[in-house]
C-alpha atoms as a PDB file:
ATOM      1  CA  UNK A   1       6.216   2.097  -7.715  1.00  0.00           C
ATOM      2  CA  UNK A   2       2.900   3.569  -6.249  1.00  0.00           C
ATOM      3  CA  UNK A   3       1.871   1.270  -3.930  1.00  0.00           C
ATOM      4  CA  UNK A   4      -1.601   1.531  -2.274  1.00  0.00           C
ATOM      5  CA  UNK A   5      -1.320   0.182   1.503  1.00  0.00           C
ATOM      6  CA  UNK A   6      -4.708   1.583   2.461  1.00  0.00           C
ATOM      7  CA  UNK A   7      -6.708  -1.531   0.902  1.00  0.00           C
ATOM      8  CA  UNK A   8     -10.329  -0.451   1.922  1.00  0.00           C
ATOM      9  CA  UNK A   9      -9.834   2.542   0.018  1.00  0.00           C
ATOM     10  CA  UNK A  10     -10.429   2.130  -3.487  1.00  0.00           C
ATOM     11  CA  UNK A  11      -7.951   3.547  -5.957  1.00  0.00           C
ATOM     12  CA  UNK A  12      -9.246   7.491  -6.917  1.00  0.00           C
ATOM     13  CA  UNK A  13     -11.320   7.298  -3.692  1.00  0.00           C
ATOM     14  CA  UNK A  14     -11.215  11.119  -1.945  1.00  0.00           C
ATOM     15  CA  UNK A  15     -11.141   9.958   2.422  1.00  0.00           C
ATOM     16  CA  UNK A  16     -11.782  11.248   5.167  1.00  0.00           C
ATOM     17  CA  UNK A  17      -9.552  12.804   8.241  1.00  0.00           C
ATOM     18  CA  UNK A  18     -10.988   9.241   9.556  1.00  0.00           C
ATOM     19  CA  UNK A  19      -9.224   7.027   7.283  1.00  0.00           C
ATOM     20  CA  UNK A  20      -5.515   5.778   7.533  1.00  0.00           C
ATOM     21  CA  UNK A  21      -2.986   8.753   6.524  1.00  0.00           C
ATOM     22  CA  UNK A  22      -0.052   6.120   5.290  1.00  0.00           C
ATOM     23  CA  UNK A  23       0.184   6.649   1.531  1.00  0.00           C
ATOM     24  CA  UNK A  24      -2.407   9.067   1.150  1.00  0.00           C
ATOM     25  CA  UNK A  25      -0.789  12.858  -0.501  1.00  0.00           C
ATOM     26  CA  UNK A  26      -2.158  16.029  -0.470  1.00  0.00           C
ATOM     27  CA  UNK A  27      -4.182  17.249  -3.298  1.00  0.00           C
ATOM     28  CA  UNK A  28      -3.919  20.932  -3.647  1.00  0.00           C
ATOM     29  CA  UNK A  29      -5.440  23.993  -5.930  1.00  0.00           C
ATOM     30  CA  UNK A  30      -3.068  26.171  -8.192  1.00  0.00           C
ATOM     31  CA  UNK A  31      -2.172  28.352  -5.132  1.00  0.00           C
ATOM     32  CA  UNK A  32      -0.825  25.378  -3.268  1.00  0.00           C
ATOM     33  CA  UNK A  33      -3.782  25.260  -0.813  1.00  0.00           C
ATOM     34  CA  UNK A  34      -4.899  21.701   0.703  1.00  0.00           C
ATOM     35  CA  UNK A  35      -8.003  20.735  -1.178  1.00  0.00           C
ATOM     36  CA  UNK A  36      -8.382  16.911   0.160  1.00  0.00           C
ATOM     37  CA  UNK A  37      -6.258  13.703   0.199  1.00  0.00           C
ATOM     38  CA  UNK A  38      -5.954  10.718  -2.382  1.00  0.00           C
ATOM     39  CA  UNK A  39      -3.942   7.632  -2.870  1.00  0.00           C
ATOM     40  CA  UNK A  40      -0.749   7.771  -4.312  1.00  0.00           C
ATOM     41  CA  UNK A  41      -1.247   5.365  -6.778  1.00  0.00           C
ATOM     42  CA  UNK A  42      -4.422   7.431  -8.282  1.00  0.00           C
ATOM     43  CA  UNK A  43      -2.863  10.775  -7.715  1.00  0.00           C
ATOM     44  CA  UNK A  44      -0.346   9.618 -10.507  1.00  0.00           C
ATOM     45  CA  UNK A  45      -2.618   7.902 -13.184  1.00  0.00           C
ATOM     46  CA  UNK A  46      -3.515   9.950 -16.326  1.00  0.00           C
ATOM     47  CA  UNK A  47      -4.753  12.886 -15.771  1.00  0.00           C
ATOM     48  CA  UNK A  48      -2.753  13.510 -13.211  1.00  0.00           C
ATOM     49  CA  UNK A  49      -4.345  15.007 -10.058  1.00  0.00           C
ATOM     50  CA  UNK A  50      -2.751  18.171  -8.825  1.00  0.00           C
ATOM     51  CA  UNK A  51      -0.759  17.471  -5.334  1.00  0.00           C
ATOM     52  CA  UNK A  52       2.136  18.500  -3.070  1.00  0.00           C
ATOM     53  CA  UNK A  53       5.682  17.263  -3.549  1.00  0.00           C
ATOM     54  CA  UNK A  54       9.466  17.813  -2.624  1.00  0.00           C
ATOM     55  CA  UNK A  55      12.868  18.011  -4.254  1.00  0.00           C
ATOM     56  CA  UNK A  56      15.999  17.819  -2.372  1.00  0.00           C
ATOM     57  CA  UNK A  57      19.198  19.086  -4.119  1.00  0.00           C
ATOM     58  CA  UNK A  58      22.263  18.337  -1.962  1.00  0.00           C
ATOM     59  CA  UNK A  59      25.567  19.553  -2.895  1.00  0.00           C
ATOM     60  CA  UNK A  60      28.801  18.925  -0.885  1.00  0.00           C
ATOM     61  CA  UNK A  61      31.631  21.626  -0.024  1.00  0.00           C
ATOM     62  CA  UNK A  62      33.491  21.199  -2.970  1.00  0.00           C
ATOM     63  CA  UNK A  63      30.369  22.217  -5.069  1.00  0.00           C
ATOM     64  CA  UNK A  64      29.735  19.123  -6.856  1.00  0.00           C
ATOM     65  CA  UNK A  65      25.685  17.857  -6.976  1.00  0.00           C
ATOM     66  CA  UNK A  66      24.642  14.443  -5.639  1.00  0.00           C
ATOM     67  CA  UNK A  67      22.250  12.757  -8.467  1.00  0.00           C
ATOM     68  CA  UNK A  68      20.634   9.365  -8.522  1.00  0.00           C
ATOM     69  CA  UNK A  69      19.398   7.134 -11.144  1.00  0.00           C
ATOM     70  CA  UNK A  70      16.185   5.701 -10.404  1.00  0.00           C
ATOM     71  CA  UNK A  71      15.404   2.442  -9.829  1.00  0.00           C
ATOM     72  CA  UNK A  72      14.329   0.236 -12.930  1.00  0.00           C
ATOM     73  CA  UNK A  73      11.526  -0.915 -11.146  1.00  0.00           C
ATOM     74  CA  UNK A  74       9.933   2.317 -10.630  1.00  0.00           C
ATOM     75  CA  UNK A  75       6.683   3.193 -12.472  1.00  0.00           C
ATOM     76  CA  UNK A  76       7.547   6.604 -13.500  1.00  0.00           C
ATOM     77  CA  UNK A  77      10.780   7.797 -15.685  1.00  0.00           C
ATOM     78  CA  UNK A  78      12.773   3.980 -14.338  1.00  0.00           C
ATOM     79  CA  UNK A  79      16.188   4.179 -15.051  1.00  0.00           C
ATOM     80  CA  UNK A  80      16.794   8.245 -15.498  1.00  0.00           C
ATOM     81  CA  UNK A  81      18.699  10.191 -13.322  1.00  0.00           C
ATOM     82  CA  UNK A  82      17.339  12.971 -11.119  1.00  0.00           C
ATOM     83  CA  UNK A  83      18.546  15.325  -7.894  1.00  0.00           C
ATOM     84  CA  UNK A  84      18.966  13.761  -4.434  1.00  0.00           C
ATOM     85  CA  UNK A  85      15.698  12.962  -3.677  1.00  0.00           C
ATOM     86  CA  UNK A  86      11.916  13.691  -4.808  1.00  0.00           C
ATOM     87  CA  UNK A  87       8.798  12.453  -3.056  1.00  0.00           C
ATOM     88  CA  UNK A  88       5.304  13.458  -1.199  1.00  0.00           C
ATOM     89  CA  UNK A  89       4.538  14.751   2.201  1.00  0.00           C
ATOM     90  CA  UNK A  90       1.600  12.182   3.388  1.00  0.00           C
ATOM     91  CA  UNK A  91      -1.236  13.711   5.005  1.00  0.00           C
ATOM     92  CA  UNK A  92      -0.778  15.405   7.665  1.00  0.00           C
ATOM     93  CA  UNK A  93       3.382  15.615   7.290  1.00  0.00           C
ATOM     94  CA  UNK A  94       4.526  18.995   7.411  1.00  0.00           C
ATOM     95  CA  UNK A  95       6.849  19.376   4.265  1.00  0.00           C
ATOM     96  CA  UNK A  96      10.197  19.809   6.281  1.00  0.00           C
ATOM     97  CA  UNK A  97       9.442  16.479   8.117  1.00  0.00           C
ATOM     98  CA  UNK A  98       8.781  14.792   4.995  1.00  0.00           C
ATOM     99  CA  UNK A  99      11.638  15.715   3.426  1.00  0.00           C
ATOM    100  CA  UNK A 100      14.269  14.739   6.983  1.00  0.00           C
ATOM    101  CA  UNK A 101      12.261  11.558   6.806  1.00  0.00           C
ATOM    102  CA  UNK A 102      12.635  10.813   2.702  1.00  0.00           C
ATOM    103  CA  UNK A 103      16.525  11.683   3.451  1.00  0.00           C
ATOM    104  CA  UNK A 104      17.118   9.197   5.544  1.00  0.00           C
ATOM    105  CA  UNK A 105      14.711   6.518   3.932  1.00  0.00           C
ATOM    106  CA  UNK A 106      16.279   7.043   0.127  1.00  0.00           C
ATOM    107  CA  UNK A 107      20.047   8.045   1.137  1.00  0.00           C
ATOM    108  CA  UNK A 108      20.607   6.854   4.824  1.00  0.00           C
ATOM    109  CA  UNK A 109      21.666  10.906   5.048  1.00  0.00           C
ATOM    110  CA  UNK A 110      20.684  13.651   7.423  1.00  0.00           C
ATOM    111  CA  UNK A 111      21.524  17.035   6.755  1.00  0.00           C
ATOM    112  CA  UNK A 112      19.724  20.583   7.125  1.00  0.00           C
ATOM    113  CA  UNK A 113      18.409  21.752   4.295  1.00  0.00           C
ATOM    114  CA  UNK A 114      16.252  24.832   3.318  1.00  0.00           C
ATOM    115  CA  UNK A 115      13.519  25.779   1.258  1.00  0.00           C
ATOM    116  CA  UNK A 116      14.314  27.985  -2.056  1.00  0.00           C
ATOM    117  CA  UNK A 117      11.154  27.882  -3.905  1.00  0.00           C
ATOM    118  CA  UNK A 118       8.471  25.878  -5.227  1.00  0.00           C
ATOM    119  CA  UNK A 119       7.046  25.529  -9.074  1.00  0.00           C
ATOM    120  CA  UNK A 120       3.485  24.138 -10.827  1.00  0.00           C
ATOM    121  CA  UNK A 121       4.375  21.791 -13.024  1.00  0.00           C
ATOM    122  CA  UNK A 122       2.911  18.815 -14.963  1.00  0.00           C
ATOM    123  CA  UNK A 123       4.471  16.372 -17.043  1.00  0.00           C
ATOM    124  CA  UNK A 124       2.651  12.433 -18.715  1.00  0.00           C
ATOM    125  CA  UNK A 125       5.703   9.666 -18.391  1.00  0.00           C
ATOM    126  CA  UNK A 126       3.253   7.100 -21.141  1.00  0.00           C
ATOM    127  CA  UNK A 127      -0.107   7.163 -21.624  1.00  0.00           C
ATOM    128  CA  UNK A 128      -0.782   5.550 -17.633  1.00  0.00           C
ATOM    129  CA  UNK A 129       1.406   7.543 -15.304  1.00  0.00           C
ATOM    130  CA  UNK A 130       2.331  10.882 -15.157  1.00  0.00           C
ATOM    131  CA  UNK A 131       2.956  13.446 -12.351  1.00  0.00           C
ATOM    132  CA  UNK A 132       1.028  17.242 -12.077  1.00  0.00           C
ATOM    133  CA  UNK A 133       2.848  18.912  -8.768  1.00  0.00           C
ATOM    134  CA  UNK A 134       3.358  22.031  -7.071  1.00  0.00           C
ATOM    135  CA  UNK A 135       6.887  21.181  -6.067  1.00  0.00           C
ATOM    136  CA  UNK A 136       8.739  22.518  -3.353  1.00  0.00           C
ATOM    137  CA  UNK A 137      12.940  22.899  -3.728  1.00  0.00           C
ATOM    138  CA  UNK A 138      15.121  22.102  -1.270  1.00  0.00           C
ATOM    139  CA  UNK A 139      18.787  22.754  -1.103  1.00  0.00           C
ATOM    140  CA  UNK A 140      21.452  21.007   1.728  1.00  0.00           C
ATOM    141  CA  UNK A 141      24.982  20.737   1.777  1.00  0.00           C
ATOM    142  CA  UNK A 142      26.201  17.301   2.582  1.00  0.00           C
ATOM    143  CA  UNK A 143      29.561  15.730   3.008  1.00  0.00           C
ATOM    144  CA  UNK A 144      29.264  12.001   4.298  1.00  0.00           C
ATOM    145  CA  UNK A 145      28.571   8.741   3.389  1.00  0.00           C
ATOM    146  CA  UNK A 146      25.206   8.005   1.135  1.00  0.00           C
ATOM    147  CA  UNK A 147      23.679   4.912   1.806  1.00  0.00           C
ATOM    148  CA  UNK A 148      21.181   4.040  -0.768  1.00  0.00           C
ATOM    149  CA  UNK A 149      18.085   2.225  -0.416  1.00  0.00           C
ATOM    150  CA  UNK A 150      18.083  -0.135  -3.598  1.00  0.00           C
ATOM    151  CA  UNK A 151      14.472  -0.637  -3.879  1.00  0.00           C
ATOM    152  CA  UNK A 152      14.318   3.652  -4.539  1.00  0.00           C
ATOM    153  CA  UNK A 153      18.079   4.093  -6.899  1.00  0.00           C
ATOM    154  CA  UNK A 154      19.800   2.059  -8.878  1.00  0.00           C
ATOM    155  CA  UNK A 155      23.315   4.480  -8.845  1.00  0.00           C
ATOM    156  CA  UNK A 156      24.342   7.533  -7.310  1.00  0.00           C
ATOM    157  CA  UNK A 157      27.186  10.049  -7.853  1.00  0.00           C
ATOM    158  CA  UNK A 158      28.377  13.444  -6.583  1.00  0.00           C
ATOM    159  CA  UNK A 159      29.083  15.347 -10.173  1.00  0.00           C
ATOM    160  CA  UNK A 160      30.756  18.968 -10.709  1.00  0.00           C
ATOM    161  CA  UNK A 161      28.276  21.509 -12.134  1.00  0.00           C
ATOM    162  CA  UNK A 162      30.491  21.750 -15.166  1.00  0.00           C
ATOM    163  CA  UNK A 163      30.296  18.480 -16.156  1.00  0.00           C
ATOM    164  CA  UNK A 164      26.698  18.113 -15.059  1.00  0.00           C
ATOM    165  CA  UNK A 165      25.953  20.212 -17.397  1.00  0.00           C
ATOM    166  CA  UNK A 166      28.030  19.451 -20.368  1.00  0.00           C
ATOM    167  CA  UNK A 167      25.826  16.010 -19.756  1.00  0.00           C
ATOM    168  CA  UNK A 168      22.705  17.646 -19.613  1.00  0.00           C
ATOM    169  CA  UNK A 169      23.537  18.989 -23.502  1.00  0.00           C
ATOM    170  CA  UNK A 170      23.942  15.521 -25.029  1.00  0.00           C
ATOM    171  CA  UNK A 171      21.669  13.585 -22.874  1.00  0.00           C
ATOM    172  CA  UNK A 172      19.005  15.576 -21.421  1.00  0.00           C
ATOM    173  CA  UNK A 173      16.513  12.762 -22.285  1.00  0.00           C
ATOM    174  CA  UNK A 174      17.843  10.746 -19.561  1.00  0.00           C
ATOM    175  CA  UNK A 175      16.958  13.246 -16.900  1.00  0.00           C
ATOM    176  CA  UNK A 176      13.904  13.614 -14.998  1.00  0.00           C
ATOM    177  CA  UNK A 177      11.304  16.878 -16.190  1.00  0.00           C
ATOM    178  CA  UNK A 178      11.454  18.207 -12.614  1.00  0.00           C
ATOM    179  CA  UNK A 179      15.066  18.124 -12.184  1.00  0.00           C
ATOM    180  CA  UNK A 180      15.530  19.834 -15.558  1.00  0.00           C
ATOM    181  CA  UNK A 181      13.161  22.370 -14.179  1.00  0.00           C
ATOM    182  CA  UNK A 182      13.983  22.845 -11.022  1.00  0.00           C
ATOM    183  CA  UNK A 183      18.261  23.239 -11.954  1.00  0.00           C
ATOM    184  CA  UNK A 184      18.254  26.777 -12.890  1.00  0.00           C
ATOM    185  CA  UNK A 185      16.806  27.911  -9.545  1.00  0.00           C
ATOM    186  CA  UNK A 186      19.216  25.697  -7.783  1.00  0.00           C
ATOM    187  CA  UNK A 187      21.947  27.120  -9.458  1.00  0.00           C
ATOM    188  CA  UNK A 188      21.659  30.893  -8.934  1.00  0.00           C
ATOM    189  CA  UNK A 189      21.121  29.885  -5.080  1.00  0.00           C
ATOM    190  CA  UNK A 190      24.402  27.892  -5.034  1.00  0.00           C
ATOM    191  CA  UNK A 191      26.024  31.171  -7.160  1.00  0.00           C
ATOM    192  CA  UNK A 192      24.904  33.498  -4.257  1.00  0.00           C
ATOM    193  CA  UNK A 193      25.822  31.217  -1.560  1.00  0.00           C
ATOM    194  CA  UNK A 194      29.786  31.008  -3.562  1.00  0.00           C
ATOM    195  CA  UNK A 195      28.677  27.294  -3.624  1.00  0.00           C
ATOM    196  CA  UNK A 196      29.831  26.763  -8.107  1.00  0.00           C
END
């Protein structure tokens, strides 16, 4: 869900560095460059504005990927599964805080993990929502317990890359745009790292 805590903001509103920072993401130009702030709820409605997210890919040492579905309840793509975690840095969050901080919020996990590359991309969920990012990839390796927060994902599993894969071919509708984007790039990392 896109909730909107600031409540003397109006939804679409552009603030100021004066105004409360909770919920408010980064809106940015093509070249990824911090153009103002909006609420999360308006940065998603149709069209989309252009702002700054995060996807975290964790694999663990035997190779295999850690994907969630998300929550029914959610107001984009409920119900289809996706990488670790995606979200937002807030205003003023650098994006490697955001991400340690989404970790721990969505998977009670903390691991390192490193930035591979980012990608434009913009995709309408129904004729309300829809997201329009410039998302930056993250990959960590991770071998302990996940502890999911159930408002944010409804199931988790750690899946080969094989048989990811083979399930990507018959059911690639049930898979979120960004992750099917994003997996390629993923993949030739984990290749050079010897990771699948």
């Amino acid at each position: 869900m896109f909730p909107n805590p600031v409540s003397r903001v109006r939804p679409g509103a552009l603030v100021t560095e004066m105004d409360d920072c909770r919920e408010m993401l980064i809106l940015v130009d093509d070249n990824d460059r911090e153009i103002a702030f909006k609420d999360k709820e308006s940065c998603h409605l149709i069209p989309a504005a252009l702002h700054r997210a995060f996807s975290i890919f964790i694999v663990n040492s035997q190779g295999e990927m850690l994907i969630h579905k998300r929550q029914r309840t959610k107001m984009t793509w409920p119900g289809y599964w996706t990488n670790a975690c995606c979200s937002h840095p807030r205003k003023g969050e650098a994006l490697n805080e955001a991400a340690r901080r989404r970790l721990t919020e969505e998977l009670g996990i903390a691991c390192d993990v490193e930035p591979l590359f980012k990608f434009h991309y913009k995709a309408d969920y129904d004729a309300t929502y829809g997201e329009h990012e410039v998302d930056h990839v993250f990959l960590g390796i991770y071998d302990g317990d996940v502890k999911p927060n159930i408002d944010e994902i409804e199931e988790h599993r750690f899946m080969s890359i094989d048989r990811l894969m083979d399930d990507l071919k018959g059911r690639s509708d049930e898979y979120t745009p960004w992750f099917i984007m994003a997996l390629p790039g993923v993949l030739e990392r984990l290749h050079a790292l010897g990771k699948v």
